[in-house]
C-alpha atoms as a PDB file:
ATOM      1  CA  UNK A   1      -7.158  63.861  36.306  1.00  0.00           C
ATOM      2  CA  UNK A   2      -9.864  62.513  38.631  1.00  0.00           C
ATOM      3  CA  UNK A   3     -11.393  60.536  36.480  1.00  0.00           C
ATOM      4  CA  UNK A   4      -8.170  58.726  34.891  1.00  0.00           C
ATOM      5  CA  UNK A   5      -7.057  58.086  38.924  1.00  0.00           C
ATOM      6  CA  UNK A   6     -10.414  56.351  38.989  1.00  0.00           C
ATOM      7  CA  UNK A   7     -10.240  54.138  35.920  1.00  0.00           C
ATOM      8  CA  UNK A   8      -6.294  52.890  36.055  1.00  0.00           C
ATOM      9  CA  UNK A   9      -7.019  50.602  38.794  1.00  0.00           C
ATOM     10  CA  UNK A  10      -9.648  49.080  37.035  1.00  0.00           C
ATOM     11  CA  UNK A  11      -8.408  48.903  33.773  1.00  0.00           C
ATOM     12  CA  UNK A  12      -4.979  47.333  34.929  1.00  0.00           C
ATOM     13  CA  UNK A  13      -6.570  44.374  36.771  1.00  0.00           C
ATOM     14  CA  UNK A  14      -8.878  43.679  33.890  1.00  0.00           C
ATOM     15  CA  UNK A  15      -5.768  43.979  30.933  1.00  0.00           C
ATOM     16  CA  UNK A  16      -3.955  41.315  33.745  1.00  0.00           C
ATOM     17  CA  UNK A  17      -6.571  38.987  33.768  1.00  0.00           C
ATOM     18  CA  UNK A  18      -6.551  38.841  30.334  1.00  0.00           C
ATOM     19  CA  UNK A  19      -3.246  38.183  29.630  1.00  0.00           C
ATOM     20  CA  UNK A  20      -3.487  35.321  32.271  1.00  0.00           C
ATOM     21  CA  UNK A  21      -6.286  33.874  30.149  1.00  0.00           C
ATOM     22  CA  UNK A  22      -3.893  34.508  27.093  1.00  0.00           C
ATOM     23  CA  UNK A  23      -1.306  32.258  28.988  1.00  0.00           C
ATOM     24  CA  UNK A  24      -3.523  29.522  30.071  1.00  0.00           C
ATOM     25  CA  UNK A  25      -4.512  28.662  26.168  1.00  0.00           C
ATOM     26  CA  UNK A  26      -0.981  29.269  24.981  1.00  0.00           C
ATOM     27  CA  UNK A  27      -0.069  26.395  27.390  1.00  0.00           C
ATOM     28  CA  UNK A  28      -2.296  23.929  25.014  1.00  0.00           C
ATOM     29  CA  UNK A  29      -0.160  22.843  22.499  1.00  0.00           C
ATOM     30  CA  UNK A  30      -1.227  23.821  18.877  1.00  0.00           C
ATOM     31  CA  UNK A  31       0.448  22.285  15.670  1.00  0.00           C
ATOM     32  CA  UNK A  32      -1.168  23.651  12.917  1.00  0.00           C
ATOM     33  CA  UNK A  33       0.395  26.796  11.891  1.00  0.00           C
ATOM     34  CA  UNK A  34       4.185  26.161  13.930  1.00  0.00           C
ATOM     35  CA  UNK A  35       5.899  23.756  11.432  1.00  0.00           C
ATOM     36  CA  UNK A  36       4.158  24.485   7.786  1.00  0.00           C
ATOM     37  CA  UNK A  37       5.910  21.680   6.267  1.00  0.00           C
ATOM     38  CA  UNK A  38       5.673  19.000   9.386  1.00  0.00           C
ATOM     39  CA  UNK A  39       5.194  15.361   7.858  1.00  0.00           C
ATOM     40  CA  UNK A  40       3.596  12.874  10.014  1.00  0.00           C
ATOM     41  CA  UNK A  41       3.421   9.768   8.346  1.00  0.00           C
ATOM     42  CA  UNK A  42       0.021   7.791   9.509  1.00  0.00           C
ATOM     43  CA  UNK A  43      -1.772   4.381   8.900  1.00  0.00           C
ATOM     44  CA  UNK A  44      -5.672   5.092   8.058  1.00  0.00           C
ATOM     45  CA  UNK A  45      -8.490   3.568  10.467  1.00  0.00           C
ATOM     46  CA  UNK A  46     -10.867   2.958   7.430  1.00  0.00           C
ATOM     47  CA  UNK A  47     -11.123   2.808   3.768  1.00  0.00           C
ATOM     48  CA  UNK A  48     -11.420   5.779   2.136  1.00  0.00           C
ATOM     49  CA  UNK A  49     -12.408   6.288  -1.709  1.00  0.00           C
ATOM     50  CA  UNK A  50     -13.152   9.302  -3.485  1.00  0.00           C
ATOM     51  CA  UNK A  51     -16.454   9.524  -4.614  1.00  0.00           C
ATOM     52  CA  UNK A  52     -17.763   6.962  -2.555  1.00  0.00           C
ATOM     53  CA  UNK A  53     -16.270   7.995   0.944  1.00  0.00           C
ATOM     54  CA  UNK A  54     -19.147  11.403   1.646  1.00  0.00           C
ATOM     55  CA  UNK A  55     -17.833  14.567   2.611  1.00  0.00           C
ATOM     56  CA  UNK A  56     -18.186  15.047   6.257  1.00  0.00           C
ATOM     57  CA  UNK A  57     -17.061  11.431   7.319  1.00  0.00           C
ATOM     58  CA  UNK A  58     -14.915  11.380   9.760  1.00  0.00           C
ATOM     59  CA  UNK A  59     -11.526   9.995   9.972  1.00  0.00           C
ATOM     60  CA  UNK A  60      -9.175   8.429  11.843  1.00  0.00           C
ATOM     61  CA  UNK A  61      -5.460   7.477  11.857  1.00  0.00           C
ATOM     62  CA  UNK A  62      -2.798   6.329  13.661  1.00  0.00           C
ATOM     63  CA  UNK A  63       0.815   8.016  13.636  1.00  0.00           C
ATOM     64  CA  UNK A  64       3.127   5.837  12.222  1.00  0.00           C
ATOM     65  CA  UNK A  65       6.279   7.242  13.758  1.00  0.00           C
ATOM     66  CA  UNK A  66       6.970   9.172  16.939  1.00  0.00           C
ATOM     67  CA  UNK A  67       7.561  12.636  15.593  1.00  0.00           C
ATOM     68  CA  UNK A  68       8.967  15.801  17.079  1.00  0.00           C
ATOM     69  CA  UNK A  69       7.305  18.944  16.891  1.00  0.00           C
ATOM     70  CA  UNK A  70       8.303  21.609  18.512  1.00  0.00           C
ATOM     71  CA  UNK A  71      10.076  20.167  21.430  1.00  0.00           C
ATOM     72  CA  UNK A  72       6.882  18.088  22.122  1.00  0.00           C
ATOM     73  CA  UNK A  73       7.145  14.756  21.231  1.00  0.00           C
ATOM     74  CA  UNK A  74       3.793  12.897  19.933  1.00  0.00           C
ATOM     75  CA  UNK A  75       4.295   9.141  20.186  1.00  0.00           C
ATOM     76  CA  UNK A  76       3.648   6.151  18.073  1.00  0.00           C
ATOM     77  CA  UNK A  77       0.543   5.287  17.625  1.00  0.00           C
ATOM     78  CA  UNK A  78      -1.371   8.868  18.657  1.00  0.00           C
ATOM     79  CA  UNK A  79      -4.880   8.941  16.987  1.00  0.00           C
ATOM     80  CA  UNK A  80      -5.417  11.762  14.137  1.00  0.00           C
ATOM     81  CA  UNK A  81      -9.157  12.676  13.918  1.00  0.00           C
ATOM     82  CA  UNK A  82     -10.300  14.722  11.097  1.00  0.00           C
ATOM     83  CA  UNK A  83     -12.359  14.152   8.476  1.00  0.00           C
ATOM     84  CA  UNK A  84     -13.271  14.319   4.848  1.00  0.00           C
ATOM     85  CA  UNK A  85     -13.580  17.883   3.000  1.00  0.00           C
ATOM     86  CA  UNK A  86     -13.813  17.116  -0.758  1.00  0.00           C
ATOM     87  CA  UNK A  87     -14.720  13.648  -2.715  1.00  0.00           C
ATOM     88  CA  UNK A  88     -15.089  13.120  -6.168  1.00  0.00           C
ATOM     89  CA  UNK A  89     -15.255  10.155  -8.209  1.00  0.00           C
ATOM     90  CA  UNK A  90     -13.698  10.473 -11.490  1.00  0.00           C
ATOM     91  CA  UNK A  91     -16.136  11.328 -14.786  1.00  0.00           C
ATOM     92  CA  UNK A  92     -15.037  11.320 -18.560  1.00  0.00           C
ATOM     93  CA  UNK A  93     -14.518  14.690 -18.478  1.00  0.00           C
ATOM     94  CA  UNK A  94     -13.068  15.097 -15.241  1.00  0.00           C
ATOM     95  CA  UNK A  95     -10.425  13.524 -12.538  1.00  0.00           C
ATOM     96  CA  UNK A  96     -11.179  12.140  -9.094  1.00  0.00           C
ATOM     97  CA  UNK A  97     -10.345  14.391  -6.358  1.00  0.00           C
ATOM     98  CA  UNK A  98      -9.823  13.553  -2.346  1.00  0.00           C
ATOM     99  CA  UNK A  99      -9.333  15.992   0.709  1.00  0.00           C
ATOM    100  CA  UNK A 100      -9.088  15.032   4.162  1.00  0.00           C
ATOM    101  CA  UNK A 101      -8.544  17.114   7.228  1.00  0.00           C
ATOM    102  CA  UNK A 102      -7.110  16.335  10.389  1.00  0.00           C
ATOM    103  CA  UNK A 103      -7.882  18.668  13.356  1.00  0.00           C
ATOM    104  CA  UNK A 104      -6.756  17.291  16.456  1.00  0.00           C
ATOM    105  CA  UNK A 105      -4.384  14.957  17.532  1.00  0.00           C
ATOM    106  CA  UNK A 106      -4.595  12.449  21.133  1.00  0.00           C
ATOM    107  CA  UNK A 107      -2.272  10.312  22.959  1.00  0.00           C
ATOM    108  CA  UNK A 108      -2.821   9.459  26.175  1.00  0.00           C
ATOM    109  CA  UNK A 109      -4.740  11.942  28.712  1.00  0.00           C
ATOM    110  CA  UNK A 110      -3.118  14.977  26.040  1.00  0.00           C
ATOM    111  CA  UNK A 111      -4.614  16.188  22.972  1.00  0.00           C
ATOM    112  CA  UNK A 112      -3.404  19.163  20.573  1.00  0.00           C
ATOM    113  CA  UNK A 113      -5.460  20.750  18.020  1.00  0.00           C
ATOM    114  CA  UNK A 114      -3.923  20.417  14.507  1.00  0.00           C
ATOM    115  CA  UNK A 115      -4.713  21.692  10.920  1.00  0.00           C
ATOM    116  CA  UNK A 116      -2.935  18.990   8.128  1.00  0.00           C
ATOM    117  CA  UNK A 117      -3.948  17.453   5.218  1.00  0.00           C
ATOM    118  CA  UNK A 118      -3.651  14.427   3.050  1.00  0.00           C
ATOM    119  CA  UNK A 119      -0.655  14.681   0.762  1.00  0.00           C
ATOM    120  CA  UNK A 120       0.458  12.597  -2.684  1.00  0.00           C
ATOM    121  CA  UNK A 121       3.402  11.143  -0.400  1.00  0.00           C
ATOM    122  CA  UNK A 122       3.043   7.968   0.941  1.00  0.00           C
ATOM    123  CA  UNK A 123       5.625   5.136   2.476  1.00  0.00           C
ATOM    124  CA  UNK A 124       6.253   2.070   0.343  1.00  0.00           C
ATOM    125  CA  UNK A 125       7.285  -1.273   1.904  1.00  0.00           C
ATOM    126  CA  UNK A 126      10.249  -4.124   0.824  1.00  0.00           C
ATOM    127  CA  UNK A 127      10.867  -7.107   1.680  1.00  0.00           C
ATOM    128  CA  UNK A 128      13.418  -8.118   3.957  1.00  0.00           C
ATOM    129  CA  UNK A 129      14.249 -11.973   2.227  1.00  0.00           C
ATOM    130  CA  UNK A 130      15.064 -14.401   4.927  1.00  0.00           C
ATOM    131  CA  UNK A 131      15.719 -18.057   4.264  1.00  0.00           C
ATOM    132  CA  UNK A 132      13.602 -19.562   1.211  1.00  0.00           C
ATOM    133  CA  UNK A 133      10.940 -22.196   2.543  1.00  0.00           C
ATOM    134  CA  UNK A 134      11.180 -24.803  -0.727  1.00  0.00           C
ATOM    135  CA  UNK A 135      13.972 -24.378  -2.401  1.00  0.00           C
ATOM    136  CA  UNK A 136      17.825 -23.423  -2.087  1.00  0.00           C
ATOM    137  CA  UNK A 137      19.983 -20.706  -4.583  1.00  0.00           C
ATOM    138  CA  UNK A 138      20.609 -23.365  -7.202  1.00  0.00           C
ATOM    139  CA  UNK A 139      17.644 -24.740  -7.681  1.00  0.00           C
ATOM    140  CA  UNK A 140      14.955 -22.184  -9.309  1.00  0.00           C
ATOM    141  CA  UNK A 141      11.386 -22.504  -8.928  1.00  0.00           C
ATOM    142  CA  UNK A 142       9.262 -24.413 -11.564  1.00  0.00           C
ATOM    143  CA  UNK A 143       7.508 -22.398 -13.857  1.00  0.00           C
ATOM    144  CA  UNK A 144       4.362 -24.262 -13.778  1.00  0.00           C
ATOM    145  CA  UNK A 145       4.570 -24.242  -9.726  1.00  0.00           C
ATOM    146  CA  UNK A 146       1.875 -22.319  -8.462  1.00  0.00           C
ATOM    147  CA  UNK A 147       3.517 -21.749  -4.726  1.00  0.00           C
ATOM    148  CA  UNK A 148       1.150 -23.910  -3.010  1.00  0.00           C
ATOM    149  CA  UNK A 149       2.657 -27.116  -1.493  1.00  0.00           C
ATOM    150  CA  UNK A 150       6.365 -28.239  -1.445  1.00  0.00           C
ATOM    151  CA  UNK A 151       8.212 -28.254  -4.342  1.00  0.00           C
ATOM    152  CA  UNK A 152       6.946 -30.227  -7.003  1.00  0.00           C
ATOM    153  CA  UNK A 153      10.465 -32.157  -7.372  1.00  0.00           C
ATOM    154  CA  UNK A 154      11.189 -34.364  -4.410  1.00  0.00           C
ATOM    155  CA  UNK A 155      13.953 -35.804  -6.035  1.00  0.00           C
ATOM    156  CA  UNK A 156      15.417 -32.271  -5.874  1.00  0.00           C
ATOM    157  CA  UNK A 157      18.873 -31.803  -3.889  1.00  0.00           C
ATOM    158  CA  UNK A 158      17.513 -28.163  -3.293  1.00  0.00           C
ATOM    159  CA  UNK A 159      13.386 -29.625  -2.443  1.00  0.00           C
ATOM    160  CA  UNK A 160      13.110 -28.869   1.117  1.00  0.00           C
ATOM    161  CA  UNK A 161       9.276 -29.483   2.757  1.00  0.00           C
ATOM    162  CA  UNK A 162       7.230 -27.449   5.243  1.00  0.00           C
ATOM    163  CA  UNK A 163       8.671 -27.449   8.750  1.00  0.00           C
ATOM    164  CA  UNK A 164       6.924 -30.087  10.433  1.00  0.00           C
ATOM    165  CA  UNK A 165       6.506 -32.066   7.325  1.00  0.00           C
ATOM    166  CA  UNK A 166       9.464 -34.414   8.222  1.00  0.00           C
ATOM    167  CA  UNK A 167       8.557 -36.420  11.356  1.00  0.00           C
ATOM    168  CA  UNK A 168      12.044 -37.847  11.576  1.00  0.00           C
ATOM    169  CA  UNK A 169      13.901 -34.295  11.847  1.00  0.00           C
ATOM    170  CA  UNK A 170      15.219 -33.251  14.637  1.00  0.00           C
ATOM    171  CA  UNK A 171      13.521 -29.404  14.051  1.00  0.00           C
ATOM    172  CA  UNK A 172      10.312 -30.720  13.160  1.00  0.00           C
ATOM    173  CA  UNK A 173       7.998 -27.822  13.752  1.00  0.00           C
ATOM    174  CA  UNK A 174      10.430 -25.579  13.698  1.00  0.00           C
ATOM    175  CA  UNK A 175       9.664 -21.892  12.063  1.00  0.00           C
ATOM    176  CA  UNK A 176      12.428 -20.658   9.260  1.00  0.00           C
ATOM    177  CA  UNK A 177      13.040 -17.083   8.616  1.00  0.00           C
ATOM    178  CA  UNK A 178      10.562 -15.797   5.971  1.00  0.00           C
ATOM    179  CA  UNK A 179      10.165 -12.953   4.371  1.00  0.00           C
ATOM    180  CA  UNK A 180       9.019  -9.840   6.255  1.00  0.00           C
ATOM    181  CA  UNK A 181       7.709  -6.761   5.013  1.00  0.00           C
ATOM    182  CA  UNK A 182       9.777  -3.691   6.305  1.00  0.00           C
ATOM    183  CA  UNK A 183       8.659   0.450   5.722  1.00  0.00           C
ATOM    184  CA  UNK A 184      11.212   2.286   3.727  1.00  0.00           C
ATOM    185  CA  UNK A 185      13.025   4.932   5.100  1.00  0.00           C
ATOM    186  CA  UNK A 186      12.339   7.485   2.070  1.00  0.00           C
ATOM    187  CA  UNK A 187       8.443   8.493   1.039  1.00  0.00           C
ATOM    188  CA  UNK A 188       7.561   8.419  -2.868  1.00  0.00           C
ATOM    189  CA  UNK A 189       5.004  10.027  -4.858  1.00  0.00           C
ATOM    190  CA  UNK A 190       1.901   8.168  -5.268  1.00  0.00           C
ATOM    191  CA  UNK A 191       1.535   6.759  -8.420  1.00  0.00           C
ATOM    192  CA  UNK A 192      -0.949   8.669 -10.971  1.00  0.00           C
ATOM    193  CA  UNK A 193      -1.403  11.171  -8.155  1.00  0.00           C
ATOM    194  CA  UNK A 194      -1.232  15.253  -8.712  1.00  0.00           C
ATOM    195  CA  UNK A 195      -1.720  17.346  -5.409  1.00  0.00           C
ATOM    196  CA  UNK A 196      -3.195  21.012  -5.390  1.00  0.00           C
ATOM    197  CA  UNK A 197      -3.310  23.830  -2.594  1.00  0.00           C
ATOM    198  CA  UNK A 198      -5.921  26.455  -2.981  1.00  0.00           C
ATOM    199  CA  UNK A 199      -5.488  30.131  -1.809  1.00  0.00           C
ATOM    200  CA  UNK A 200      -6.753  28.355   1.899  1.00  0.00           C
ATOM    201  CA  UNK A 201      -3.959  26.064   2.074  1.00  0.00           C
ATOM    202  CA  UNK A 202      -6.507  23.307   1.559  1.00  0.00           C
ATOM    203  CA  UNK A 203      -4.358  20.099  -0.306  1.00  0.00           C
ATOM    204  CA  UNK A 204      -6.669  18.198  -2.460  1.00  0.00           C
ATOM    205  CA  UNK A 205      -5.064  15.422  -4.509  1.00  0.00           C
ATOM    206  CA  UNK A 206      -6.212  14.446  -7.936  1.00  0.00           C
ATOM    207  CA  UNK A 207      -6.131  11.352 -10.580  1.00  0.00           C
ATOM    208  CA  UNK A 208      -6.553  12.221 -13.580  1.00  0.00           C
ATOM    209  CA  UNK A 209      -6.349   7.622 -14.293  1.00  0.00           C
ATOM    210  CA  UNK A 210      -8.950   6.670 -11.723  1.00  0.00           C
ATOM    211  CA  UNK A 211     -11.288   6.971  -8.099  1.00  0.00           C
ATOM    212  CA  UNK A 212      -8.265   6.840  -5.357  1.00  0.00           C
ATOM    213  CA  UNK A 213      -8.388   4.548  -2.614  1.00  0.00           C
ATOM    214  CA  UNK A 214      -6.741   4.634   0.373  1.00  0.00           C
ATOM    215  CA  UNK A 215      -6.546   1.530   2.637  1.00  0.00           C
ATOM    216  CA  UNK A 216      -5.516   0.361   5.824  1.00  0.00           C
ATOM    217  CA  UNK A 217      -2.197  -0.961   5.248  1.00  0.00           C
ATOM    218  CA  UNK A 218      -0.354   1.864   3.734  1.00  0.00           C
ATOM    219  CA  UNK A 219       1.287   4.547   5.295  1.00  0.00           C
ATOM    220  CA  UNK A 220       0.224   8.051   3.603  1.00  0.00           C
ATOM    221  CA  UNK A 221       1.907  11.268   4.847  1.00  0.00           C
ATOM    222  CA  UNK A 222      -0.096  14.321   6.420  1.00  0.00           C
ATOM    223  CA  UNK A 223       0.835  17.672   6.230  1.00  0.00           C
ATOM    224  CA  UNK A 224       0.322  21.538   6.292  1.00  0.00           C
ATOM    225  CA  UNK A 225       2.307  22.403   3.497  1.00  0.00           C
ATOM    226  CA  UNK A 226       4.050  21.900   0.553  1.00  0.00           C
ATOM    227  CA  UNK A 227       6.372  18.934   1.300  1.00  0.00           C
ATOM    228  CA  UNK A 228       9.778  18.840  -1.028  1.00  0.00           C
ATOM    229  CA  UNK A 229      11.210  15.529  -2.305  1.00  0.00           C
ATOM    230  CA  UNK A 230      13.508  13.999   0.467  1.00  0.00           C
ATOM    231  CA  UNK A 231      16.873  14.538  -0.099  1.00  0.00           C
ATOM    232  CA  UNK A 232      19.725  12.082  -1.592  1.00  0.00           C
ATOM    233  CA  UNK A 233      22.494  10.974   0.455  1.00  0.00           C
END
């Protein structure tokens, strides 16, 4: 009985001090295993190709959308850092195959650490058609136009020149609406694209047509899981 008298008030200080130290790390936030099928939908840094793009390069990108994740928000525009985990350019007997890691996540003076992969989703843009710069609803365009210039009729009720072209208007120089490019609010499938998990939860996707290449313009979708095909309303 002396000797457990002795040890409890040494062993209870110790077991506090490590829950403490428990506490402090739990207070880092940590995203990679609390929403398995969390989509962040990002804009890569660089060019990536499989097969050409090394394993072990790293990677950036930048969050497309503020997203919620477990009460935390991470803003617009918060840098992904990860890197590349599988690349292989396509053969005749076999299909190109990408993998790409993220493992953290910044914004600001805060960072979390993160564990999500490339998926097959990605964003696809429309256009949002504002007014049309050369010619009006009636009046198609030629078929041998090539789009450079005004329209090749100027005889045309519907030929209308570039703003500015007209130094006797009263809006010369002024800017018309033109057509924008907007993001969709639903993600597709890339085209030709398979995705596989392995027994790791490492996603690798696969094209079975050609190398894939990612650019800079699209907006791909990260994830830790499986992601289901968004529902119709």
């Amino acid at each position: 009985m002396l000797i457990k008298s002795v040890l409890i008030p040494c062993v209870v200080p110790s077991l506090c001090l490590f829950c403490s130290v428990i506490a402090l790390a739990q207070q880092r936030p940590n995203f990679s295993n609390s929403a398995p099928v969390q989509e962040f939908p990002i804009v890569m840094q660089q060019s990536v190709v499989s097969g050409k793009t090394a394993v072990g390069t790293k990677i950036q990108a930048k969050l497309g959308v503020a997203t919620l994740v477990d009460g935390a928000v991470i803003p617009r525009n918060a840098v992904f850092t990860g890197e590349v985990i599988e690349s292989a350019a396509k053969t005749a007997t076999g299909p190109s195959r990408l993998a790409i890691r993220m493992d953290t996540v910044h914004w600001k003076d805060l960072s979390a650490a993160t564990k999500v992969y490339l998926t097959s989703w990605y964003y696809p843009t429309k256009d949002a058609a504002g007014q049309n710069l050369q010619y009006g609803p009636s009046q198609p365009a030629s078929r041998t136009w090539n789009g450079a210039g005004a329209y090749p009729d100027p005889n045309s009720k519907s030929y209308k020149p570039f703003p500015g072209s007209d130094p006797d208007s009263d809006k010369a120089g002024a800017v018309p609406d033109t057509p924008s490019s907007i993001l969709s609010n639903r993600r597709i499938l890339m085209r030709d694209i398979q995705s596989e998990r392995n027994r790791e939860g490492v996603i690798t996707i696969v094209s079975y047509r050609s190398n894939i290449k990612l650019d800079r313009l699209t907006t791909y979708v990260l994830s830790a899981g499986d992601l289901q095909p968004p529902t119709t309303r």
